[in-house]
Protein backbone atom coordinates (compact mmCIF):
# COMPACT_ATOMS: atom_id res chain seq x y z
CA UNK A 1 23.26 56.45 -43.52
CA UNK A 2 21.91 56.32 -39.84
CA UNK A 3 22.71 53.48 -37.63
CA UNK A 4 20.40 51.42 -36.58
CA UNK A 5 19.64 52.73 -33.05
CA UNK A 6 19.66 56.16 -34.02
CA UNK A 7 17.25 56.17 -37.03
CA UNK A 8 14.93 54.03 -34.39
CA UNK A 9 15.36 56.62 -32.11
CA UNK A 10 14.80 59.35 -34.84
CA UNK A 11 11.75 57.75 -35.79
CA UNK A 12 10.69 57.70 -31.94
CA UNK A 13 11.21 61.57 -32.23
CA UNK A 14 8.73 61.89 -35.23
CA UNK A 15 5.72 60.23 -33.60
CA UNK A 16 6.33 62.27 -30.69
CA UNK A 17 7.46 59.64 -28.36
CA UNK A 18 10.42 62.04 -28.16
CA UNK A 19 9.92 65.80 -28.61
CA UNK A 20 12.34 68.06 -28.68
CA UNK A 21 13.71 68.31 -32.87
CA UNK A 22 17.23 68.83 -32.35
CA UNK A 23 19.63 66.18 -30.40
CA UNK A 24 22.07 66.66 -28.87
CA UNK A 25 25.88 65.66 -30.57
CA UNK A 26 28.06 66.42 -28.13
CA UNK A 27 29.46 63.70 -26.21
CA UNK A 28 27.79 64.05 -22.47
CA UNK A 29 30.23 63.49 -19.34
CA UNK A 30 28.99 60.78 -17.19
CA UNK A 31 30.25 59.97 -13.33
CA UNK A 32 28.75 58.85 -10.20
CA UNK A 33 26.31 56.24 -8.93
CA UNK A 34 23.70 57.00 -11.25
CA UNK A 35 25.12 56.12 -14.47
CA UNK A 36 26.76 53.34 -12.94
CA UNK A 37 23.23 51.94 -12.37
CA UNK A 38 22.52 52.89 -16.05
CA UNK A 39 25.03 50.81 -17.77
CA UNK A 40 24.64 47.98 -15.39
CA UNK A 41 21.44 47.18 -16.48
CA UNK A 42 22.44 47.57 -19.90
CA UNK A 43 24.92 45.14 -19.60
CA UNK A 44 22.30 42.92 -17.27
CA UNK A 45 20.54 42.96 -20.92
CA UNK A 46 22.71 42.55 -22.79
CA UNK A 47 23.95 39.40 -20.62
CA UNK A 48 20.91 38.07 -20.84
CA UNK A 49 20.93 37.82 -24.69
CA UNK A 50 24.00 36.25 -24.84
CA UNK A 51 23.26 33.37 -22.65
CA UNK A 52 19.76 33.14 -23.77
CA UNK A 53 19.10 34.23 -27.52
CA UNK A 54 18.54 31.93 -30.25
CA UNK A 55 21.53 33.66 -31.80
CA UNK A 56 24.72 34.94 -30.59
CA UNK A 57 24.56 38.72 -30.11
CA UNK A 58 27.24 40.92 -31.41
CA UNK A 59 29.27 42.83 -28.80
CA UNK A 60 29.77 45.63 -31.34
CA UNK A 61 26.56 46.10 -31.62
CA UNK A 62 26.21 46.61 -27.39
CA UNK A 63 29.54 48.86 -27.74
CA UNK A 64 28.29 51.21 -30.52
CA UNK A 65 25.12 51.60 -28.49
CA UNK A 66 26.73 52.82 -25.22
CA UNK A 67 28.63 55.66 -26.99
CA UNK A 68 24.97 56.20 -28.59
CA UNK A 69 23.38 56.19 -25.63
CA UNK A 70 26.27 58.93 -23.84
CA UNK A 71 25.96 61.49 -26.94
CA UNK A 72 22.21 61.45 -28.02
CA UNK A 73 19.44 59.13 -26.30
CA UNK A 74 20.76 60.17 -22.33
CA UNK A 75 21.29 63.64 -23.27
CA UNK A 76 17.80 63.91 -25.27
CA UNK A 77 16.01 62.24 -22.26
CA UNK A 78 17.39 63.79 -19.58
CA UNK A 79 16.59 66.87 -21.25
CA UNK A 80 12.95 66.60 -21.27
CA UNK A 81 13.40 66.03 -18.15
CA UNK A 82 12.61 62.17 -17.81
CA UNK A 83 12.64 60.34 -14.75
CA UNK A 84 15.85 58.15 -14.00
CA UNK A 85 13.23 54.85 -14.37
CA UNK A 86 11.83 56.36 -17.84
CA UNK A 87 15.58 56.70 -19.71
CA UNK A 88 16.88 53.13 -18.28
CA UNK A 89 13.42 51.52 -19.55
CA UNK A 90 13.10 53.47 -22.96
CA UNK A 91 16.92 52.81 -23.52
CA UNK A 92 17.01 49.35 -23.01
CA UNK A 93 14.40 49.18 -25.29
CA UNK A 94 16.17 50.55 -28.09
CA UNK A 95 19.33 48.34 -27.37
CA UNK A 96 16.96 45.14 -27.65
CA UNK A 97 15.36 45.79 -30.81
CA UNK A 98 18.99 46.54 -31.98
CA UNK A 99 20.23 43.02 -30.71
CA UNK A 100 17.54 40.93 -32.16
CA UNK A 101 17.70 39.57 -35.09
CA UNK A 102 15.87 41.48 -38.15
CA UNK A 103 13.43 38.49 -38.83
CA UNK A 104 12.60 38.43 -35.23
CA UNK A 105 8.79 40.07 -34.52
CA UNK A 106 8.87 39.27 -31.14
CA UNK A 107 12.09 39.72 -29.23
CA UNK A 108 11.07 43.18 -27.05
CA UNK A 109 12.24 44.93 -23.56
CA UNK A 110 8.95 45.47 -21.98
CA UNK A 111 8.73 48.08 -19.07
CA UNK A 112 6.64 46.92 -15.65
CA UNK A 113 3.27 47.64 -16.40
CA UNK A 114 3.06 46.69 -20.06
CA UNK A 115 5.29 43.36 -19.05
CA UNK A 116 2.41 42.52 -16.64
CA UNK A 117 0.10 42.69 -19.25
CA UNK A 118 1.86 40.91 -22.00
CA UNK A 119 2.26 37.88 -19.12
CA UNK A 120 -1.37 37.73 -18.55
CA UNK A 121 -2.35 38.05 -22.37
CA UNK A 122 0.71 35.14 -23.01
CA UNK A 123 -0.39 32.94 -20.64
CA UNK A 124 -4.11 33.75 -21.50
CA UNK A 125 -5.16 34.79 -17.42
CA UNK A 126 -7.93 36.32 -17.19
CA UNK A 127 -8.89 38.35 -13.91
CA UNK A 128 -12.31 39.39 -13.14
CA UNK A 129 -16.10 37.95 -12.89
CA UNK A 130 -15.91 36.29 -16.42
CA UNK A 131 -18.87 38.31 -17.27
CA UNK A 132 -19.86 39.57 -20.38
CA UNK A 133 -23.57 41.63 -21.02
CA UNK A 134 -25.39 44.86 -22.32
CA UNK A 135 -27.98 46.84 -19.93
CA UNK A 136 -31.32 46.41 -20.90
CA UNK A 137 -34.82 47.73 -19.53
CA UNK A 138 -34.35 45.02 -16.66
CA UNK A 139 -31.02 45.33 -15.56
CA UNK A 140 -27.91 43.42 -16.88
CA UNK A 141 -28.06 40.90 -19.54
CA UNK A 142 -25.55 38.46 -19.52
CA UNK A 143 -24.87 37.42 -23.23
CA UNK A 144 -21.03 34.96 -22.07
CA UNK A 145 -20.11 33.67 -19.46
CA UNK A 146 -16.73 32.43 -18.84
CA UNK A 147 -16.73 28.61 -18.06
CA UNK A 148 -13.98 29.04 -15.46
CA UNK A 149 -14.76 32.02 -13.28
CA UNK A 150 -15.81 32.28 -10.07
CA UNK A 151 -19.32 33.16 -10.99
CA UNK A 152 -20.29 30.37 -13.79
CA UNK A 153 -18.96 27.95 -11.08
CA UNK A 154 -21.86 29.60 -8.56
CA UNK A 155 -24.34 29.32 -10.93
CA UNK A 156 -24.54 32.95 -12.83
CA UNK A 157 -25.60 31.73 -16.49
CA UNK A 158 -25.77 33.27 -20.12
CA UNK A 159 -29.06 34.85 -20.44
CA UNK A 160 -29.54 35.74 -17.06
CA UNK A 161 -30.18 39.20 -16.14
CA UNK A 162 -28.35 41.50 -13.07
CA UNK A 163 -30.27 42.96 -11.34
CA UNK A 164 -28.29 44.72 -8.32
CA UNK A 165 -24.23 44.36 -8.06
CA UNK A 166 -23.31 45.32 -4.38
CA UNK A 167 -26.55 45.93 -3.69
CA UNK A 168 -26.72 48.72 -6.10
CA UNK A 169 -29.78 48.52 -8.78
CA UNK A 170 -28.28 48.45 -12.14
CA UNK A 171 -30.60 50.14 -13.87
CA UNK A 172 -29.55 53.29 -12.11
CA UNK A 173 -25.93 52.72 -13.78
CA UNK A 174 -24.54 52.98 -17.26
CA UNK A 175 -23.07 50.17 -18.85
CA UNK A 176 -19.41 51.89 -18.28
CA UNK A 177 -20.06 51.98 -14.59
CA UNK A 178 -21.60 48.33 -14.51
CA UNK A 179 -18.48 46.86 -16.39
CA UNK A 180 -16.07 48.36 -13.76
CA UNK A 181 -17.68 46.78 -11.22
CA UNK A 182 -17.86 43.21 -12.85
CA UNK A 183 -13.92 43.97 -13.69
CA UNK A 184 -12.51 44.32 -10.16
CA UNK A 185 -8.60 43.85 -8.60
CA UNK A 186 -8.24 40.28 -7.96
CA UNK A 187 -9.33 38.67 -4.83
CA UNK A 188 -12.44 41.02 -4.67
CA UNK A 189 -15.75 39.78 -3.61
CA UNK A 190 -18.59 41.06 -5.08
CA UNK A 191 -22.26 40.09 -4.63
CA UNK A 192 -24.62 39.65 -7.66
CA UNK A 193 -28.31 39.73 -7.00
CA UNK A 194 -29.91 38.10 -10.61
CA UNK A 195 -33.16 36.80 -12.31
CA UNK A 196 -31.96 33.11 -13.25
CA UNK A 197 -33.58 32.72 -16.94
CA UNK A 198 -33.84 28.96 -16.01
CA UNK A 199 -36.02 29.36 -13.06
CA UNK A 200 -37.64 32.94 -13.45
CA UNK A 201 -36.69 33.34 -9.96
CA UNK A 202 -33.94 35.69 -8.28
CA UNK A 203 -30.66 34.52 -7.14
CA UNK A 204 -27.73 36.30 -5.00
CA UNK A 205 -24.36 35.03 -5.26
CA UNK A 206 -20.99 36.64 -3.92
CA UNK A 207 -18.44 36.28 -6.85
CA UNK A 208 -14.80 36.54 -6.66
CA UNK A 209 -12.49 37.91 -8.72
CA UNK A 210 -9.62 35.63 -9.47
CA UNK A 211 -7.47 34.52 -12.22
CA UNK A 212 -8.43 31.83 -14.80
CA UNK A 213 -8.02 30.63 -18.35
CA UNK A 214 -10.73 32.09 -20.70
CA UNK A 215 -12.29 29.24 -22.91
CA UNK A 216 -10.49 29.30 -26.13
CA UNK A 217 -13.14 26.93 -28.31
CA UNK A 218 -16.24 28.27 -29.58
CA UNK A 219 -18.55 26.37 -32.19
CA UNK A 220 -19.87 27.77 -35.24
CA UNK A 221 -22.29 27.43 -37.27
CA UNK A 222 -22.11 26.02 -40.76
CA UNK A 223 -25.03 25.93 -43.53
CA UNK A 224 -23.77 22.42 -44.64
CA UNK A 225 -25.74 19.65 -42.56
CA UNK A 226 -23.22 17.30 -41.04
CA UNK A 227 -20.08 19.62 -40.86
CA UNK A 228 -19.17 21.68 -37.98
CA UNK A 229 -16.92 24.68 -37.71
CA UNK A 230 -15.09 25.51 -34.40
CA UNK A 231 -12.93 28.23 -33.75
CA UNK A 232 -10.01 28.75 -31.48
CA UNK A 233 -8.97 32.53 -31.46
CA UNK A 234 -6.12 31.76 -28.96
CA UNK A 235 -4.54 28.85 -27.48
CA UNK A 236 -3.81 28.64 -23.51
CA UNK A 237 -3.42 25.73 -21.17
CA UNK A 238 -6.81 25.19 -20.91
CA UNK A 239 -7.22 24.81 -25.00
CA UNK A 240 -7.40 20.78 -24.70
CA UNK A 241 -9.98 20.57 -22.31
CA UNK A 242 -12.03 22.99 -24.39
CA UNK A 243 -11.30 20.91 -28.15
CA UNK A 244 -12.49 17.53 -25.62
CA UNK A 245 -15.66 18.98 -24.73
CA UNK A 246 -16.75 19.98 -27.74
CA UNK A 247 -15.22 17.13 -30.16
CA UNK A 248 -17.15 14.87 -27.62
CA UNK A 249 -20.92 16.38 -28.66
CA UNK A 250 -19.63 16.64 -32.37
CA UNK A 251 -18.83 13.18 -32.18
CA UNK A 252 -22.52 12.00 -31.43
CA UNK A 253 -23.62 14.47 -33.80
CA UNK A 254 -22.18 11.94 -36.30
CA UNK A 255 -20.21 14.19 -38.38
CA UNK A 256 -19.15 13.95 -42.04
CA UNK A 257 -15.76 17.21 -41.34
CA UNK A 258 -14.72 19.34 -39.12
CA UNK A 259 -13.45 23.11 -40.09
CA UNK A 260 -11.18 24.44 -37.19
CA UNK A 261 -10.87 28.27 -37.80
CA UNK A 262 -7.48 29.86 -36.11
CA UNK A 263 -7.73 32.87 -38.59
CA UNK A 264 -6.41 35.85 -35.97
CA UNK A 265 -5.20 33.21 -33.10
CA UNK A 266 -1.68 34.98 -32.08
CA UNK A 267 -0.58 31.18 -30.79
CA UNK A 268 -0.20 30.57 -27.09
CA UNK A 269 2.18 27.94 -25.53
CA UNK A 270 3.47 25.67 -27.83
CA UNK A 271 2.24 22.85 -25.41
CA UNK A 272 -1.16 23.24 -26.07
CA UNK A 273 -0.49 22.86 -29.94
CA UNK A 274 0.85 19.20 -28.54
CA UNK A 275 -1.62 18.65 -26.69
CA UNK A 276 -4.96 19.42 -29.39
CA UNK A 277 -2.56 17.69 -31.80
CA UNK A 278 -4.01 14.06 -29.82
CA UNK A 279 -7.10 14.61 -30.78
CA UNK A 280 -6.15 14.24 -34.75
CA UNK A 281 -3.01 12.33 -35.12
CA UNK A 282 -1.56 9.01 -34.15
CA UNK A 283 -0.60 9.13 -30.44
CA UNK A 284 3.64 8.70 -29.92
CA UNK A 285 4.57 10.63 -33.90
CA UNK A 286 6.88 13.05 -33.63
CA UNK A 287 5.00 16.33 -33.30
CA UNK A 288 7.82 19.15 -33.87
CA UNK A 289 10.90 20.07 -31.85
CA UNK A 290 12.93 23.20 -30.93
CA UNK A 291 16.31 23.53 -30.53
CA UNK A 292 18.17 26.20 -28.27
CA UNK A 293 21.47 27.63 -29.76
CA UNK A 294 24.23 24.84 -28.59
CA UNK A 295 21.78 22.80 -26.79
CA UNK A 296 20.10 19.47 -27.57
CA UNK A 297 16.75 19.16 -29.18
CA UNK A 298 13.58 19.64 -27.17
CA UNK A 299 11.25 17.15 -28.93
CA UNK A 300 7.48 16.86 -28.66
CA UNK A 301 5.57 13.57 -29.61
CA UNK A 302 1.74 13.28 -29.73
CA UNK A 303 0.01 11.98 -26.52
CA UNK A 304 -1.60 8.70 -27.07
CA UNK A 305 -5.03 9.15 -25.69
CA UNK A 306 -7.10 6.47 -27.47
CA UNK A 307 -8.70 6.00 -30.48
CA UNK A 308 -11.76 6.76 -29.05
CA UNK A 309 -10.99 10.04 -28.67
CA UNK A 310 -9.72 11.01 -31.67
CA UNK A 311 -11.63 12.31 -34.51
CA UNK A 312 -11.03 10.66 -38.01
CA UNK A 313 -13.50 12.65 -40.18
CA UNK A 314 -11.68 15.27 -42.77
CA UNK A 315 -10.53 18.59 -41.85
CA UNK A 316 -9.96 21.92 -43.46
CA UNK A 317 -8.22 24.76 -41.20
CA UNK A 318 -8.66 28.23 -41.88
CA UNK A 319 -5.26 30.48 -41.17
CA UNK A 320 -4.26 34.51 -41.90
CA UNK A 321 -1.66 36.44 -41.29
CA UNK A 322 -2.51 36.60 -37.94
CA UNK A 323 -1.89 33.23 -37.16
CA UNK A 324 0.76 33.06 -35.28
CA UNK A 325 2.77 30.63 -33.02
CA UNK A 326 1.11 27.59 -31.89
CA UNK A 327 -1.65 28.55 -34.15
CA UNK A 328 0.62 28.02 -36.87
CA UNK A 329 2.67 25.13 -35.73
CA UNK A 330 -0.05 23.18 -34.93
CA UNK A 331 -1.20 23.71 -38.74
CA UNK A 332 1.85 22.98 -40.01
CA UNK A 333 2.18 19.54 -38.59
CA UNK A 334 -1.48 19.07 -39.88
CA UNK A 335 0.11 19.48 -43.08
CA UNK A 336 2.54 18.05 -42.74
CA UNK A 337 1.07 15.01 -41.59
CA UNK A 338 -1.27 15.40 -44.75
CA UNK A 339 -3.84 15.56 -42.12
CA UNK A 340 -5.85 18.71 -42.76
CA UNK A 341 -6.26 20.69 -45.75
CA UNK A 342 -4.90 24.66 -45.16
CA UNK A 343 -6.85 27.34 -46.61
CA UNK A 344 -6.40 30.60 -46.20
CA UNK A 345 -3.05 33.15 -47.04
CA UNK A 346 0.43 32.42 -45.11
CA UNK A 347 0.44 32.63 -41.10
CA UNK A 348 2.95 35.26 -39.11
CA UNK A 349 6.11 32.68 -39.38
CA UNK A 350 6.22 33.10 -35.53
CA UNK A 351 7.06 29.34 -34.51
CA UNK A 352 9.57 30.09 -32.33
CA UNK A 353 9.78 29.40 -28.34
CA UNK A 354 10.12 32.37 -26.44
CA UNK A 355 10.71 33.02 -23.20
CA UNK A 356 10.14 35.69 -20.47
CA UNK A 357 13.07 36.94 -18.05
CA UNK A 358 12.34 39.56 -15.38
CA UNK A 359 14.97 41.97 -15.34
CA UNK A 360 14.80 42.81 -11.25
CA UNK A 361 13.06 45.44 -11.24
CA UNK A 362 9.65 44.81 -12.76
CA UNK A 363 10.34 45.14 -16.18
CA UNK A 364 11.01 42.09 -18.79
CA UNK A 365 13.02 40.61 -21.78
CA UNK A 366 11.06 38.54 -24.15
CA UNK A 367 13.69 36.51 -26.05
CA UNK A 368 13.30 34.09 -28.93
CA UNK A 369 15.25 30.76 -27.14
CA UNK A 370 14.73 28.49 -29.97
CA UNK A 371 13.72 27.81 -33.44
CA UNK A 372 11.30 24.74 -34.30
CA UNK A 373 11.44 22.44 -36.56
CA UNK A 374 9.10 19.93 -38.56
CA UNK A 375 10.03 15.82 -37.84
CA UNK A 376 11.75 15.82 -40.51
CA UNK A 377 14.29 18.80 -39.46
CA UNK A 378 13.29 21.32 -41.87
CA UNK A 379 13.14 24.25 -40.07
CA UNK A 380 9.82 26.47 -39.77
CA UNK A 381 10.46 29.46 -41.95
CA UNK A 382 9.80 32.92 -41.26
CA UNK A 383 7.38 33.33 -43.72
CA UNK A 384 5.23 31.09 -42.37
CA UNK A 385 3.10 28.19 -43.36
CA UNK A 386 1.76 28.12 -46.97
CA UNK A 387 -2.34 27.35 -47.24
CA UNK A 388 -2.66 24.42 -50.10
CA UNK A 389 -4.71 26.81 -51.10
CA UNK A 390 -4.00 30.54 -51.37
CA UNK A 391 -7.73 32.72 -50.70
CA UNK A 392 -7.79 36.27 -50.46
CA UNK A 393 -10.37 38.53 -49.62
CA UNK A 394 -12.53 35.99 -48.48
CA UNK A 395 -15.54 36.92 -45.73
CA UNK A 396 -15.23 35.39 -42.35
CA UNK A 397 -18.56 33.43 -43.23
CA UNK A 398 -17.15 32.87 -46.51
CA UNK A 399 -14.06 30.97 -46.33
CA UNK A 400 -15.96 28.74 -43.56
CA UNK A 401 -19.04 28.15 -46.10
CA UNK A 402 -16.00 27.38 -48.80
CA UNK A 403 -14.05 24.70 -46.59
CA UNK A 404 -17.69 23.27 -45.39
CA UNK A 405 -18.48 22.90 -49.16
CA UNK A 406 -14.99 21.07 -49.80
CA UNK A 407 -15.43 18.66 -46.91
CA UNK A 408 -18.99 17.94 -48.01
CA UNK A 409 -17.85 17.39 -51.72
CA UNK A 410 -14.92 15.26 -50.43
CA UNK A 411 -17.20 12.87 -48.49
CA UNK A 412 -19.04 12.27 -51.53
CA UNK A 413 -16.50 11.21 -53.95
CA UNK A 414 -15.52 8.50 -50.93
């Protein structure tokens, strides 16, 4: 048998993340400022689990890796002659995933560049134009535009069509070389010359790339008059103001359900589960809470925001395995609250509250703080919420023509 942080290490090897096919067992002699730097940000990790992890770490565990680390992983590294940066960031890698916990899936060291991308995608930034086409004959076609960017707020519209970016004709560019230009670093300004498919006339605007929150609510459509299906592939700050908007043209569309599809949504913060939770259940319930290891609970009621703003029809939410996080809690107090009918197979069992500490140097921890709970104090189990109603295999159109049929057949037995 292997320990734990060898065999991962091993197995590191074997995809070629490490190349060489023989370690090295002998133990390695160590002095000077270097490795002094070494294990003091291994203990800076390790630290940071203890105070921080939603369990206590085990000191053995942080002991057995430092002799690991001296007689294979440092010697193996340094041999393939790995920069100083590369063996503290792939090493502290492996001594997080040994610390965590074996149900966790998302406890990870992340090294600078991927821990600036896993920030954007977890707080669910965006930075560029917010513009989304194909080249045609014409020039550009935009087929989305983001709601929030620089450029919808200046006028640029779905349907338009680009016809010079920087005062460059886009039909002499590919769609590669027009997609790096509507993708710029942030703060740039670039100017869009377009045909406005409104006016039939041509426009010039100078976007600017910045951050925002992509919109997270999209409607689709259903064969079933009366019942409308949106679907929220991601939660993020902004998830509330998207559900408002388009609850509020449902509403006059005097609907008999509502299907919410969060199939694939990885979750987002758990505050925007609160916060969409308003628009469906009574305003000051419980919602869920989370509890740090020795600290109090963190509780979470539902915002009272008016009747009037609620919708009272019958829902059905569609969930996978890929829904994860808020996506999931959010369902589960549906359920819970016998609010919403689940279809679908069980979620990711991710409901967890995680936080993100920089490690001084660019690179991250992403700890599990907290487990969550329903109102009731039963905790939220790894294995994630159960549908009422196990479907496999099911189409994308499918399972939303299903749960539209339900609603429909529910309305008339009322």
């Amino acid at each position: 048998m292997c320990s734990r942080i060898i065999c991962i290490f091993l197995m590191a090897a074997s995809l070629g993340a490490v190349s060489s096919p023989v370690l090295a067992a002998a133990p390695a002699a160590f002095s000077g400022r270097a490795y002094k730097q070494y294990t003091a940000f291994f203990e800076k990790v390790y630290k940071t689990f203890q105070e921080n992890y939603y369990l206590a770490p085990d000191r053995k565990i942080y002991d057995h890796f430092l002799k690991e680390f001296n007689t294979i992983i440092y010697p193996q590294l340094k041999g393939e002659g790995k920069s100083i940066d590369y063996v503290r960031w792939r090493s502290a890698w492996y001594l997080a995933d040994a610390l965590r916990s074996r149900d966790d899936k998302f406890t990870q060291f992340y090294p600078p560049k991927p821990a600036v991308k896993f920030k954007r995608e977890a707080l669910g930034e965006k930075i560029d134009l917010g513009i989304i086409g194909q080249k045609n004959d014409t020039g550009f076609l935009v087929t989305r535009m983001e709601p929030r960017s620089d450029a919808y707020e200046k006028g640029l519209r779905e349907n338009d069509v680009i016809l010079q970016i920087n005062g460059r004709a886009v039909a002499r560019m590919t769609q590669e070389e027009i997609e790096k230009e509507l993708t710029p670093l942030v703060n740039t300004r670039v100017r869009l010359t377009y045909l406005s498919h409104e006016t039939a006339t041509r426009k010039t605007i100078v976007a600017v790339s910045k951050k925002y929150f992509k919109q997270t609510v999209f409607l689709h459509p259903v064969p079933v008059p009366g019942v409308f299906c949106l679907e929220v592939p991601k939660f993020n700050r902004m998830t509330g103001q998207d559900m408002y908007r388009f609850l509020s043209w449902i509403e006059e569309q005097r609907p008999k359900g509502l299907v919410l599809d969060l199939r694939g949504n990885p979750g987002g913060p758990p505050l925007a589960a609160r916060e969409i939770s308003a628009f469906f259940l009574k305003g000051g319930q419980e919602f869920a809470y989370f509890q740090e290891r020795n600290g109090p609970k963190a509780d979470l009621d539902v915002p009272d925001i008016g009747a009037q703003y609620q919708f009272d029809g019958p829902i059905v939410i569609l969930v996978d395995a890929d829904t994860g996080s808020a996506a999931e809690l959010f369902t589960g107090i549906m359920q819970f609250r016998k609010r919403a009918v689940v279809l679908g197979v069980n979620t990711a069992g991710q409901i967890l509250l995680k936080r993100m500490f920089p490690m001084g140097d660019g690179s991250m921890l992403a700890l599990v703080v907290a487990r969550g709970y329903y109102p009731d104090g039963q905790v939220f189990g790894f294995d994630g919420i159960t549908p009422n109603k196990i479907i496999t295999g099911a189409p994308k159109d499918g399972l939303i023509n299903l749960a539209a049929a339900y609603i429909e057949m529910q309305t008339q037995q009322q």
